[in-house]
N, C-alpha and C. Protein backbone atom coordinates (compact mmCIF):
# COMPACT_ATOMS: atom_id res chain seq x y z
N UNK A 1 109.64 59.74 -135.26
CA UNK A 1 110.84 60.03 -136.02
C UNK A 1 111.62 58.74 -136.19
N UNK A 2 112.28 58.17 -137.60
CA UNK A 2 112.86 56.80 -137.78
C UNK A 2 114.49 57.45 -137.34
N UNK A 3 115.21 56.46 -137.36
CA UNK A 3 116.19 56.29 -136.80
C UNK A 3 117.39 57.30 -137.67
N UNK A 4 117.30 57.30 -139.20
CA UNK A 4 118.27 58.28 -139.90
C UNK A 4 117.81 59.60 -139.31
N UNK A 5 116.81 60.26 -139.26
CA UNK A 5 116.44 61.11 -139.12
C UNK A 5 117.04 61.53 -137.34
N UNK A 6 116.81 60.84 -136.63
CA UNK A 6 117.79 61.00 -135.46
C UNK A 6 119.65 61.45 -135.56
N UNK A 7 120.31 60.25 -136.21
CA UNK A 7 121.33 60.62 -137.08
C UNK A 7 121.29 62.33 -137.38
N UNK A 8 120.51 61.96 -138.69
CA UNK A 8 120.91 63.75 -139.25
C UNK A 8 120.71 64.86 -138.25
N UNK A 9 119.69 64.46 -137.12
CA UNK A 9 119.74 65.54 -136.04
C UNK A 9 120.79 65.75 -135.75
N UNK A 10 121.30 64.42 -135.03
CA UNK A 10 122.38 64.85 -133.81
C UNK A 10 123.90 65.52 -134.99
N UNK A 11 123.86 65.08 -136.26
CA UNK A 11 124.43 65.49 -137.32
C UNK A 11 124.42 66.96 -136.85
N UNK A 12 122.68 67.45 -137.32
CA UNK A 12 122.54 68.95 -137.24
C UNK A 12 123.43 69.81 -136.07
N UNK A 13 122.97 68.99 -134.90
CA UNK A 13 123.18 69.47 -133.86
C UNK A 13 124.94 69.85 -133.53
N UNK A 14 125.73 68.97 -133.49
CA UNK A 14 127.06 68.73 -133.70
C UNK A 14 127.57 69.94 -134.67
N UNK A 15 126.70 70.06 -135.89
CA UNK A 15 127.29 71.21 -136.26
C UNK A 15 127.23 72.95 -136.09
N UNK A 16 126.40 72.85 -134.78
CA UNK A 16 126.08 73.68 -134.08
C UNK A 16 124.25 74.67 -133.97
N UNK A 17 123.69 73.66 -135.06
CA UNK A 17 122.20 74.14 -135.32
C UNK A 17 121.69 73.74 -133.95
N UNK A 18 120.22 74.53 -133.94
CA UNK A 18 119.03 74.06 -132.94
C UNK A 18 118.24 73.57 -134.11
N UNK A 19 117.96 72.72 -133.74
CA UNK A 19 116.97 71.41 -134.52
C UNK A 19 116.10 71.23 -134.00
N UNK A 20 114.63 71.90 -135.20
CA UNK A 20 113.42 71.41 -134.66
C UNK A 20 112.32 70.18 -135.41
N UNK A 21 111.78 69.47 -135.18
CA UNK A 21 111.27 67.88 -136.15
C UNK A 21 110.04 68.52 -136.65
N UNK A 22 109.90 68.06 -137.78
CA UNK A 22 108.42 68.01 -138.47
C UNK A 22 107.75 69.15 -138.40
N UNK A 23 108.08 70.09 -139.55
CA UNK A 23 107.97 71.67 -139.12
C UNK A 23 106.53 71.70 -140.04
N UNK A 24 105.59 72.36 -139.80
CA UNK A 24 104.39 72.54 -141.04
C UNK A 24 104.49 73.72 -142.01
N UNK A 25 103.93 73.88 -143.05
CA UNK A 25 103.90 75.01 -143.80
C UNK A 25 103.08 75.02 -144.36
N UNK A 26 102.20 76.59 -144.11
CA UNK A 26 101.02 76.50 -145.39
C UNK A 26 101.41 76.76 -146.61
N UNK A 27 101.34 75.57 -147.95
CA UNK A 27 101.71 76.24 -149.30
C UNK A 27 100.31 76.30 -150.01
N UNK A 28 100.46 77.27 -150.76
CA UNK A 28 99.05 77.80 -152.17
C UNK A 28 99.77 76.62 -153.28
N UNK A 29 98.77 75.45 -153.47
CA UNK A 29 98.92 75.11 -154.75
C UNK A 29 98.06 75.07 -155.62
N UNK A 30 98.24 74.76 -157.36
CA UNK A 30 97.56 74.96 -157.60
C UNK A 30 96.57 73.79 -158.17
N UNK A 31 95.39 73.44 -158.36
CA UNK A 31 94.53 72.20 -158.74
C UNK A 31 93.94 72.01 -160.36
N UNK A 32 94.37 71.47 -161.00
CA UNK A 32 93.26 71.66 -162.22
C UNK A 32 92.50 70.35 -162.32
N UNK A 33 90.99 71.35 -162.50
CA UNK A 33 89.70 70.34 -162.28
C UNK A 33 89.26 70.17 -164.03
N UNK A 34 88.30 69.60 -164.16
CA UNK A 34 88.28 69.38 -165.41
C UNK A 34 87.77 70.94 -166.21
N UNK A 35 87.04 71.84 -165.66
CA UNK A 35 86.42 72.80 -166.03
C UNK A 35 87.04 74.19 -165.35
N UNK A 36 87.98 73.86 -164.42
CA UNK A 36 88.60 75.35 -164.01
C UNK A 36 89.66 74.57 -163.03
N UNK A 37 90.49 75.40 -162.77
CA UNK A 37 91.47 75.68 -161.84
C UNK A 37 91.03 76.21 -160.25
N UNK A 38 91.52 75.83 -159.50
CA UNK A 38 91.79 75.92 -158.32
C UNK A 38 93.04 76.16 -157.47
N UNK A 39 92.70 76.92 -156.23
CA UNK A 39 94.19 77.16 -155.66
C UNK A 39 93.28 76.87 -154.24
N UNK A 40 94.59 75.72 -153.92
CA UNK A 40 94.08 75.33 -152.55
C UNK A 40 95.10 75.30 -151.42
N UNK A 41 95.46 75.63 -150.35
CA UNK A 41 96.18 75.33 -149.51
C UNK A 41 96.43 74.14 -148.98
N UNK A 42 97.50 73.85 -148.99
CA UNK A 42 97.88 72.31 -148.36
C UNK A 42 99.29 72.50 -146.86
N UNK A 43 99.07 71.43 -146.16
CA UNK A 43 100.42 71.35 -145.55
C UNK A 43 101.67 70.59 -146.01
N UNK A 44 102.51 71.58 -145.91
CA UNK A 44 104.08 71.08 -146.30
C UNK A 44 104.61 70.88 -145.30
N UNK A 45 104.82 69.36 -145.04
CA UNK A 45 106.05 68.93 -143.27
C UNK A 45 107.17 69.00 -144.32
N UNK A 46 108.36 69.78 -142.99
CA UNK A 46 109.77 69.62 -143.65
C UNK A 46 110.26 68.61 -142.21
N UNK A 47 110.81 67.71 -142.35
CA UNK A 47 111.58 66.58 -141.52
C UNK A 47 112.05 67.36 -140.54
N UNK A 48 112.87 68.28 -141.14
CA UNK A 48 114.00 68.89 -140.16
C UNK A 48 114.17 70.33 -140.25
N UNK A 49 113.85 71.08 -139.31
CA UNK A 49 114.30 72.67 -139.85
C UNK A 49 115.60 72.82 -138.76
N UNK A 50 116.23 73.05 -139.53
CA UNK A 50 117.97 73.74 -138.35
C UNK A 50 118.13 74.99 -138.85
N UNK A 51 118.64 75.50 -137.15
CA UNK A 51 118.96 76.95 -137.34
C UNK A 51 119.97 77.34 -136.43
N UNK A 52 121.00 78.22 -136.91
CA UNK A 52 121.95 78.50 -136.27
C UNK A 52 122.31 80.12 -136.90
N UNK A 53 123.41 81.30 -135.97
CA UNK A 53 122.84 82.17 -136.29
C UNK A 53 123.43 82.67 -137.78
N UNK A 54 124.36 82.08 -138.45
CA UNK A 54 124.28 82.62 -139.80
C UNK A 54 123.55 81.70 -140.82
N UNK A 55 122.87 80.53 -140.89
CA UNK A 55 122.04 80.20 -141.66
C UNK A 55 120.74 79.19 -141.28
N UNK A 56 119.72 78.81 -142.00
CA UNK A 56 119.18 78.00 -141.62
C UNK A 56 118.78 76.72 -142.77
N UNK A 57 118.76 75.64 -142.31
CA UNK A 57 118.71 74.48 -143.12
C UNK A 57 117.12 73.93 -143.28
N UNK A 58 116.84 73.47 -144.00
CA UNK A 58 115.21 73.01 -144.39
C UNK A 58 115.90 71.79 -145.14
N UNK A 59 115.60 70.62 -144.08
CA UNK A 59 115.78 69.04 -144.51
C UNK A 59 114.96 68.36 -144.69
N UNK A 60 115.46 67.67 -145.62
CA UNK A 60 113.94 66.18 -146.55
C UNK A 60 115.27 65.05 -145.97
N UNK A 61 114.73 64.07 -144.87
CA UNK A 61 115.40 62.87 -144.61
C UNK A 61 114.91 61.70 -145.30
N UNK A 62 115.91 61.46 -145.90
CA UNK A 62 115.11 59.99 -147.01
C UNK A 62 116.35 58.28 -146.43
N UNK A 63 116.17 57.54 -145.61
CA UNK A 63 116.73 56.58 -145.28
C UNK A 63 117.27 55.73 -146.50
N UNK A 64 115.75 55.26 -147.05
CA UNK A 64 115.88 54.41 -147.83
C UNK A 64 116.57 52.58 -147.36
N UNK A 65 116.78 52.67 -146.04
CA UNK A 65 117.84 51.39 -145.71
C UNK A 65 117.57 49.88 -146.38
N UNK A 66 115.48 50.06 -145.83
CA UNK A 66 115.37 48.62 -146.29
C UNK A 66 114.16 48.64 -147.53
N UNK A 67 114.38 49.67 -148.46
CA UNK A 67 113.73 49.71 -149.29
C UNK A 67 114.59 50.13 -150.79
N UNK A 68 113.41 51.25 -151.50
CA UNK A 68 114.54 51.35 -152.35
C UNK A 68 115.53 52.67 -152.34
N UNK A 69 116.08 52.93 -152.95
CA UNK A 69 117.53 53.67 -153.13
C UNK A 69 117.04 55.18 -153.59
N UNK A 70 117.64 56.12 -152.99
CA UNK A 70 117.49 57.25 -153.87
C UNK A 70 117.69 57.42 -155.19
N UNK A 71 117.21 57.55 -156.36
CA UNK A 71 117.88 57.52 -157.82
C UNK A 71 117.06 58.09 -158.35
N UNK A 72 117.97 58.94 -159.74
CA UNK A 72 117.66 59.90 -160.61
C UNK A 72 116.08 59.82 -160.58
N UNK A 73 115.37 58.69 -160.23
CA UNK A 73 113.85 58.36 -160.96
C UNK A 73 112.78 59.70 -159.89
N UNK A 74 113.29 59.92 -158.76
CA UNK A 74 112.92 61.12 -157.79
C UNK A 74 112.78 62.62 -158.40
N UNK A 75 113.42 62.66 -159.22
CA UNK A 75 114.00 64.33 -159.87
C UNK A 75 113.58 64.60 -161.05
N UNK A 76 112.68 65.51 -161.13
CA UNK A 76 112.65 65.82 -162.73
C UNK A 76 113.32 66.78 -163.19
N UNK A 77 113.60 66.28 -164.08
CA UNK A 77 115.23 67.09 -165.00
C UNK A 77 115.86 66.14 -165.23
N UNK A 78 116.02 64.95 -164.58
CA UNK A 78 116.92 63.96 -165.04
C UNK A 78 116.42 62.69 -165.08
N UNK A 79 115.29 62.48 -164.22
CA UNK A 79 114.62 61.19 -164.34
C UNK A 79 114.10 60.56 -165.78
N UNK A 80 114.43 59.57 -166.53
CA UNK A 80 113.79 59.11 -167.22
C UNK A 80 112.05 58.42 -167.76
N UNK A 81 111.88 59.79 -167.59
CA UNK A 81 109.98 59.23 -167.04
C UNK A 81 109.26 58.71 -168.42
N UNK A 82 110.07 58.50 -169.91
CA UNK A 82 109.71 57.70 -170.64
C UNK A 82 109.60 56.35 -170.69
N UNK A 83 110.42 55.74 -169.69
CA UNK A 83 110.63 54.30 -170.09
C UNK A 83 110.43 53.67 -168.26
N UNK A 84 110.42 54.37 -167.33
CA UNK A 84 110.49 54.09 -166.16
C UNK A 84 109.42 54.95 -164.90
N UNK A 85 108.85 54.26 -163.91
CA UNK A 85 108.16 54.72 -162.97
C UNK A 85 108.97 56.15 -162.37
N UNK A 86 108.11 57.21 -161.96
CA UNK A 86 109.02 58.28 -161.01
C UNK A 86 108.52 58.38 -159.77
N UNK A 87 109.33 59.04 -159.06
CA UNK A 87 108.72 59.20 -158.25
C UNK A 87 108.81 60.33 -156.94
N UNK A 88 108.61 61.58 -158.09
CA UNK A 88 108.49 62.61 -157.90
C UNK A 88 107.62 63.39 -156.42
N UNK A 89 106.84 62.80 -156.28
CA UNK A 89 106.06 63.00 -155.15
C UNK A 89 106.33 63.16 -153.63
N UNK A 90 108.02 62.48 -153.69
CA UNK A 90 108.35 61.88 -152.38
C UNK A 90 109.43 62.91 -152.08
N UNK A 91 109.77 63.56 -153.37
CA UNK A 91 110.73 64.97 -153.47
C UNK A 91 110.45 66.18 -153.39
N UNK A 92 108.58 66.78 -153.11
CA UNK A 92 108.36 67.50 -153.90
C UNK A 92 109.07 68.74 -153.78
N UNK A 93 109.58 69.06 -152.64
CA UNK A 93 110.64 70.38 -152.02
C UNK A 93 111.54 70.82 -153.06
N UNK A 94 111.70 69.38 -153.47
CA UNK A 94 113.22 69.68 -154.76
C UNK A 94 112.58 69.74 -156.37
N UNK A 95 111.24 69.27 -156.56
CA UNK A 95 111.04 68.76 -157.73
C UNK A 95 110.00 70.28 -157.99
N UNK A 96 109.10 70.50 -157.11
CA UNK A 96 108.27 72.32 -157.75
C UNK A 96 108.93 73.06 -156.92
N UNK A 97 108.92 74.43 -157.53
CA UNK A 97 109.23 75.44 -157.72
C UNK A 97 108.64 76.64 -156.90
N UNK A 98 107.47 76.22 -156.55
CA UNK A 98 106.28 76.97 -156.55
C UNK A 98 106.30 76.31 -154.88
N UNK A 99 106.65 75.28 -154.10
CA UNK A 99 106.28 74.85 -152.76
C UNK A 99 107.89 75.18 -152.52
N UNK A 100 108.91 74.88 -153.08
CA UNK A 100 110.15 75.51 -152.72
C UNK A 100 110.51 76.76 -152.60
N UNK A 101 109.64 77.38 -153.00
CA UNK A 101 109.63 78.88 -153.00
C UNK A 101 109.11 79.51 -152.21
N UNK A 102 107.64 79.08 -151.54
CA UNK A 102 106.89 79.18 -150.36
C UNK A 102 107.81 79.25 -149.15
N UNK A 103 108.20 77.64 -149.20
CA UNK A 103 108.24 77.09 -148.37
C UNK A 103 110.07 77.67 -147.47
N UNK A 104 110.77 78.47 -148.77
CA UNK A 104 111.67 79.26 -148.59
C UNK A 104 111.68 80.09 -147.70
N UNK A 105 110.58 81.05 -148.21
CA UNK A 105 109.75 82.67 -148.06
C UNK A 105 109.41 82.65 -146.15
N UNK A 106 108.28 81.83 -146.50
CA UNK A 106 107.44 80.83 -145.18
C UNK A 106 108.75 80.89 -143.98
N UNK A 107 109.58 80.18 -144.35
CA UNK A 107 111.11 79.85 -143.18
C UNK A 107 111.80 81.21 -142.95
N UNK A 108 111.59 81.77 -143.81
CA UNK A 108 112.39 83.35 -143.49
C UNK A 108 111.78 84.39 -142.47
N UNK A 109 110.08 84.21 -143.50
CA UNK A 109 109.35 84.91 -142.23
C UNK A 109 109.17 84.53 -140.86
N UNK A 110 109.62 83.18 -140.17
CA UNK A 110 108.79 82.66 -139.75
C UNK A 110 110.03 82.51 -138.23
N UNK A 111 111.14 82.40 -138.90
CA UNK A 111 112.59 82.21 -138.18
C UNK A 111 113.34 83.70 -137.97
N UNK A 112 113.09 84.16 -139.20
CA UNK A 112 114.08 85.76 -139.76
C UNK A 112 115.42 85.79 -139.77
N UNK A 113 114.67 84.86 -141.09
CA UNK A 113 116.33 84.93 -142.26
C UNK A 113 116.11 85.66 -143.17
N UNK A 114 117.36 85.92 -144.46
CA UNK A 114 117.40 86.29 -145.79
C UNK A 114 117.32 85.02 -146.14
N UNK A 115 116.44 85.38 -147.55
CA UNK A 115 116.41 83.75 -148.26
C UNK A 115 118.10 83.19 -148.75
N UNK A 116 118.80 84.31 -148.82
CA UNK A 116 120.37 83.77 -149.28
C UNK A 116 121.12 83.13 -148.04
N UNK A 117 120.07 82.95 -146.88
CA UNK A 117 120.73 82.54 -145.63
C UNK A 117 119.91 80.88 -145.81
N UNK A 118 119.33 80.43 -146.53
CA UNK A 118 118.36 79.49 -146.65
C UNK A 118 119.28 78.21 -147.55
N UNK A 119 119.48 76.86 -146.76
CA UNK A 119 120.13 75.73 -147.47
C UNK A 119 119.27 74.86 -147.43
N UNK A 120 118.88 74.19 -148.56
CA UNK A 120 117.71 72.94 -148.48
C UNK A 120 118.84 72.08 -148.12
N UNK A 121 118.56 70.89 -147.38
CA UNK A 121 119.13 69.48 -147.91
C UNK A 121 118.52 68.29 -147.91
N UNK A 122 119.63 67.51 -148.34
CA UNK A 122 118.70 66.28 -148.75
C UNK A 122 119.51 65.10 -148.02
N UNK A 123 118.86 64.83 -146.82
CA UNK A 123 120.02 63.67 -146.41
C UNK A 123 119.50 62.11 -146.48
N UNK A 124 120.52 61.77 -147.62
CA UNK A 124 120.54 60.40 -148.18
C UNK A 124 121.18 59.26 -147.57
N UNK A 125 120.04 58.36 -147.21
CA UNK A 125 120.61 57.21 -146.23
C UNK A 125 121.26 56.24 -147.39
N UNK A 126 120.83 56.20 -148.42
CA UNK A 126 121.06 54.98 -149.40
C UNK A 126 120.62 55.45 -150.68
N UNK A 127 122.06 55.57 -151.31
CA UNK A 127 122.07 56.03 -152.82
C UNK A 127 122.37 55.16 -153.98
N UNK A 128 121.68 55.20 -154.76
CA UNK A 128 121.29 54.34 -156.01
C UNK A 128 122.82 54.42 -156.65
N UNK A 129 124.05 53.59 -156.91
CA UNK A 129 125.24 53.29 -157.28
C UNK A 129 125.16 53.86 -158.82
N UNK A 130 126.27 54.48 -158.86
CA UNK A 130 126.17 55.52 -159.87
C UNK A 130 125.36 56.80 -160.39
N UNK A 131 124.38 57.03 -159.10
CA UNK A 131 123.76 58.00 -159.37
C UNK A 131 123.78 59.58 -158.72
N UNK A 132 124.61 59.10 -158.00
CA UNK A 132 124.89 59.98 -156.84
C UNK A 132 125.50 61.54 -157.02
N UNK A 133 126.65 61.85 -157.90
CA UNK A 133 126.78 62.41 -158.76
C UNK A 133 125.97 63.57 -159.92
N UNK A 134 124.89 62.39 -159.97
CA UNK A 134 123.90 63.42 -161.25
C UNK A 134 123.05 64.00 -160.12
N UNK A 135 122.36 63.03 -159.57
CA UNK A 135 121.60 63.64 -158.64
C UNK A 135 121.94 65.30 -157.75
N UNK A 136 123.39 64.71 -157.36
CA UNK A 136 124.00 66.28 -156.60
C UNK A 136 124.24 67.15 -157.73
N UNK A 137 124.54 67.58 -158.89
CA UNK A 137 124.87 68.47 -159.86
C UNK A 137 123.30 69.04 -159.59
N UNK A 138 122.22 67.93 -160.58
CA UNK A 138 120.88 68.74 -160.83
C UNK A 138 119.99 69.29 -159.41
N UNK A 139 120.28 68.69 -158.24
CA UNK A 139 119.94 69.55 -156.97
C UNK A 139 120.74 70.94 -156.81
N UNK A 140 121.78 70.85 -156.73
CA UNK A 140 122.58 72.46 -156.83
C UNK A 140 122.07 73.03 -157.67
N UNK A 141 121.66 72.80 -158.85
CA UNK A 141 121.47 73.80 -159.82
C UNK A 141 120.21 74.44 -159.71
N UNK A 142 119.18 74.38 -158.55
CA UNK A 142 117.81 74.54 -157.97
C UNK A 142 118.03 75.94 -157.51
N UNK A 143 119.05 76.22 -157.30
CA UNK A 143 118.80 78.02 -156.92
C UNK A 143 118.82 79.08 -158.02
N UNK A 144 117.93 80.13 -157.34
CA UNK A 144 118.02 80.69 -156.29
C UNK A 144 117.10 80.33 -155.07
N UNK A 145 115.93 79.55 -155.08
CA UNK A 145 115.52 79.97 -154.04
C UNK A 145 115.83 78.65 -153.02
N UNK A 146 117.05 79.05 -152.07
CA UNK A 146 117.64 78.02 -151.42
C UNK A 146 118.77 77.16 -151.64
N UNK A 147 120.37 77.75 -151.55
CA UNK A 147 121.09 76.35 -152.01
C UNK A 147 120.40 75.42 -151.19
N UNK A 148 120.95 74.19 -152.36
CA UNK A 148 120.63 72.62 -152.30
C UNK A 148 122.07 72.03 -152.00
N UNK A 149 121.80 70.95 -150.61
CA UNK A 149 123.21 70.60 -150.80
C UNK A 149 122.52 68.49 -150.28
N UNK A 150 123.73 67.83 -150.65
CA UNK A 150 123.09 66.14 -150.42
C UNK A 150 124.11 65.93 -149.30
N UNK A 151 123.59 65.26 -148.13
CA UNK A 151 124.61 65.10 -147.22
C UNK A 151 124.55 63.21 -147.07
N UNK A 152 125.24 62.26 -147.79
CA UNK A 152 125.31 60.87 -147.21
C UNK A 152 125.44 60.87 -146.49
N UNK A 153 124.79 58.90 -146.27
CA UNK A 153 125.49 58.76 -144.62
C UNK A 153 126.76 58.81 -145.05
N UNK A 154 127.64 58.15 -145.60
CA UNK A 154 128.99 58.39 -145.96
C UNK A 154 129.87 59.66 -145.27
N UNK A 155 129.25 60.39 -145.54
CA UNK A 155 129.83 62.19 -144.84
C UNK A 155 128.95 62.26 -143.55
N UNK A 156 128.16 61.62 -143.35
CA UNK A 156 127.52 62.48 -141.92
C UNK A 156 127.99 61.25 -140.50
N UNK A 157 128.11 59.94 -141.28
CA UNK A 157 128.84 58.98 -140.20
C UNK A 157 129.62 59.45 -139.51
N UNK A 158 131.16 59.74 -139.99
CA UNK A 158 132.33 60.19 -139.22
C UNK A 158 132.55 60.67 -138.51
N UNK A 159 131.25 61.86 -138.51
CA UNK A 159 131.45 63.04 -137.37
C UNK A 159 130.60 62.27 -136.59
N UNK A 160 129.36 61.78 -136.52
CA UNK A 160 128.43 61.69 -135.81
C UNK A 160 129.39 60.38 -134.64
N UNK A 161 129.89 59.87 -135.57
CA UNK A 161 130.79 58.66 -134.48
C UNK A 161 131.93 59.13 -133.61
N UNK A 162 132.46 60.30 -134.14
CA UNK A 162 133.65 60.99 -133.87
C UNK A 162 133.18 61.62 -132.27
N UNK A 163 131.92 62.42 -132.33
CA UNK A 163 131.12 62.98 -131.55
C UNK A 163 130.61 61.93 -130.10
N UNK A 164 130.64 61.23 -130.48
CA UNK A 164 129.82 59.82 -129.76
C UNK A 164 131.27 59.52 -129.53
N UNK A 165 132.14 58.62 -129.43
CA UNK A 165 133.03 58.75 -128.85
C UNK A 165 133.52 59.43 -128.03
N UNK A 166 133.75 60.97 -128.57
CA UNK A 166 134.46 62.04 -127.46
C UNK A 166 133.17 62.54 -126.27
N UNK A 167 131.88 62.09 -126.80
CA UNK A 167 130.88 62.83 -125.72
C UNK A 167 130.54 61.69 -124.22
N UNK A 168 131.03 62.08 -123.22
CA UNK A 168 129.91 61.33 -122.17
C UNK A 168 128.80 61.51 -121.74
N UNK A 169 127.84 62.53 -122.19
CA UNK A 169 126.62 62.38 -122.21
C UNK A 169 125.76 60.89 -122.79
N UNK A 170 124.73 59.90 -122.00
CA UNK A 170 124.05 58.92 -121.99
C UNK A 170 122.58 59.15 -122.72
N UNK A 171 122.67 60.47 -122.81
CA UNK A 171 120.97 60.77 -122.69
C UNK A 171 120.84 60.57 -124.06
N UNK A 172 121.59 60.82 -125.28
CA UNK A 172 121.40 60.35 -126.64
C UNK A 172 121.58 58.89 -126.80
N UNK A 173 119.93 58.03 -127.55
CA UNK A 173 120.24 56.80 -127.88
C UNK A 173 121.79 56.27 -128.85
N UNK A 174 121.49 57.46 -129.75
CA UNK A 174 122.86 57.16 -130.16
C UNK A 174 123.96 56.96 -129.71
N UNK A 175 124.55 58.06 -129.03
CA UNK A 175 125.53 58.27 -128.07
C UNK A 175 125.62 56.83 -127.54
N UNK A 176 124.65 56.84 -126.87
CA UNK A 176 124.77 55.26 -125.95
C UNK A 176 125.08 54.09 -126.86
N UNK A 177 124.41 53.76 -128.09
CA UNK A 177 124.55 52.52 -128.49
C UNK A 177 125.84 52.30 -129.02
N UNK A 178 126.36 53.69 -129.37
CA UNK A 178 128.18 53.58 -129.93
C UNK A 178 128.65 53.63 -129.16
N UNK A 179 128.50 53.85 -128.26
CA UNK A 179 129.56 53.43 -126.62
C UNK A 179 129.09 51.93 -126.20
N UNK A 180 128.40 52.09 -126.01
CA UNK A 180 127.98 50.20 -125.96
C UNK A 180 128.99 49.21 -127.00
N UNK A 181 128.89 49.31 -128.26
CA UNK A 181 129.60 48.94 -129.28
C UNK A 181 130.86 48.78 -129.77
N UNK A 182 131.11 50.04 -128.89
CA UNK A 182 132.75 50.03 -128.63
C UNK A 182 133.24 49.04 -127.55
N UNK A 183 132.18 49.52 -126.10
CA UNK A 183 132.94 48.40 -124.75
C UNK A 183 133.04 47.58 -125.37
N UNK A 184 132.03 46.72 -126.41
CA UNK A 184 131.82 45.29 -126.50
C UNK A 184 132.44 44.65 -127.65
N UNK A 185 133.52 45.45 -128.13
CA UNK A 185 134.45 45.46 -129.50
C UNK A 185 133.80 45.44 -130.79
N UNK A 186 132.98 45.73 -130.71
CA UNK A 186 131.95 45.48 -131.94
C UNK A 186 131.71 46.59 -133.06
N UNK A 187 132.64 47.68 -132.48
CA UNK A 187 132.95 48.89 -133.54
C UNK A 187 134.42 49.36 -133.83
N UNK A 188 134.78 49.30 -135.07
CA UNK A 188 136.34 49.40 -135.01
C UNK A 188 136.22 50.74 -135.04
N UNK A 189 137.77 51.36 -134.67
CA UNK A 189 137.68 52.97 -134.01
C UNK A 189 138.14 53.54 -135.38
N UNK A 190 138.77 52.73 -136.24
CA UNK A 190 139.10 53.30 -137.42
C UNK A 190 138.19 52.50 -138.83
N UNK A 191 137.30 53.69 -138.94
CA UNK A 191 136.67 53.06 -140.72
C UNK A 191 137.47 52.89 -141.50
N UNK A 192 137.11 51.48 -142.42
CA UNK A 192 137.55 50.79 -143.64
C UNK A 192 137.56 51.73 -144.62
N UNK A 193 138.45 51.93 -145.48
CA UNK A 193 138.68 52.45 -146.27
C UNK A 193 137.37 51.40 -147.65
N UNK A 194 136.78 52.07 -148.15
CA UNK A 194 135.97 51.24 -149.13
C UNK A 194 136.36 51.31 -150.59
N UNK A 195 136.78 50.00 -151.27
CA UNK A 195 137.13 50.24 -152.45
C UNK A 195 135.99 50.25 -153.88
């Protein structure tokens, strides 16, 4: 597990989910060969499944820190796939219909939820500047099966530092390295306002 993905846990966790990593799912997709069609089963990992008792979350953790950026080019519906690379593949939870729908169904049976108890998200380490916006409209608009919601680091920092501060538990790397950071003045207690 990389390091955002820790983050969005202890994120999860803080907000009162049990968080489990790298969940599998069998989805039916479908194949076309040159002379017929096929339906084959594949595995679907979801990063993060959280559950708490009025809903449960099904997370895609995308860092992005030292690469590239989340942007429209991920999503179809808005990606410009005439003039530019996509890259649809790395979304597919959000981008078919048909593995989001499974993979919905799959979590309900599997946990025992209602699918209206079911929130995808998408937690974005690093978002493409100015895109952030379109991206969250055309993800919400993905239901019914599953609100969609985008959680930045932007929104998931505050608490997670807020948490780490007030907690003396050691046993989270996190925990520890923001207490470290603090003894050693190296974290101001109040975030910069960013213009």
């Amino acid at each position: 597990m990389d390091g955002f993905d820790q983050i969005a846990s202890l994120y999860l966790e803080i907000e009162g989910f049990a968080v489990s990593r790298r969940v599998i799912f069998p989805v039916e997709t479908v194949v076309y060969k040159a002379m017929r069609t096929e339906r084959q089963t594949e595995v679907f990992e979801i990063d993060l499944v959280a559950a708490r008792a009025d809903k449960i979350r099904l997370c895609s953790v995308k860092s992005f820190l030292t690469s590239q950026e989340i942007g429209r080019q991920g999503f179809k519906g808005i990606a410009d796939e005439g003039l530019r690379k996509t890259h649809f593949d790395e979304y597919k939870l959000f981008n078919d219909p048909n593995i989001r729908r499974q993979v919905t169904e799959l979590a309900c049976q599997k946990y025992g939820y209602q699918t209206d108890q079911v929130e995808l998200v998408l937690f974005a380490g690093k978002v493409k500047a100015g895109q952030e916006a379109m991206i969250r409209q055309h993800l919400e608009s993905l239901a019914p099966h599953g609100l969609v919601t985008v959680l930045t680091a932007k929104e998931i920092l505050p608490k997670v530092l807020e948490h780490c501060e007030q907690n003396i538990s050691l046993n989270n790397p996190i925990v520890t390295m923001t207490k470290l950071l603090h003894q050693e003045g190296l974290l101001k207690s109040e975030p910069e306002e960013r213009v």
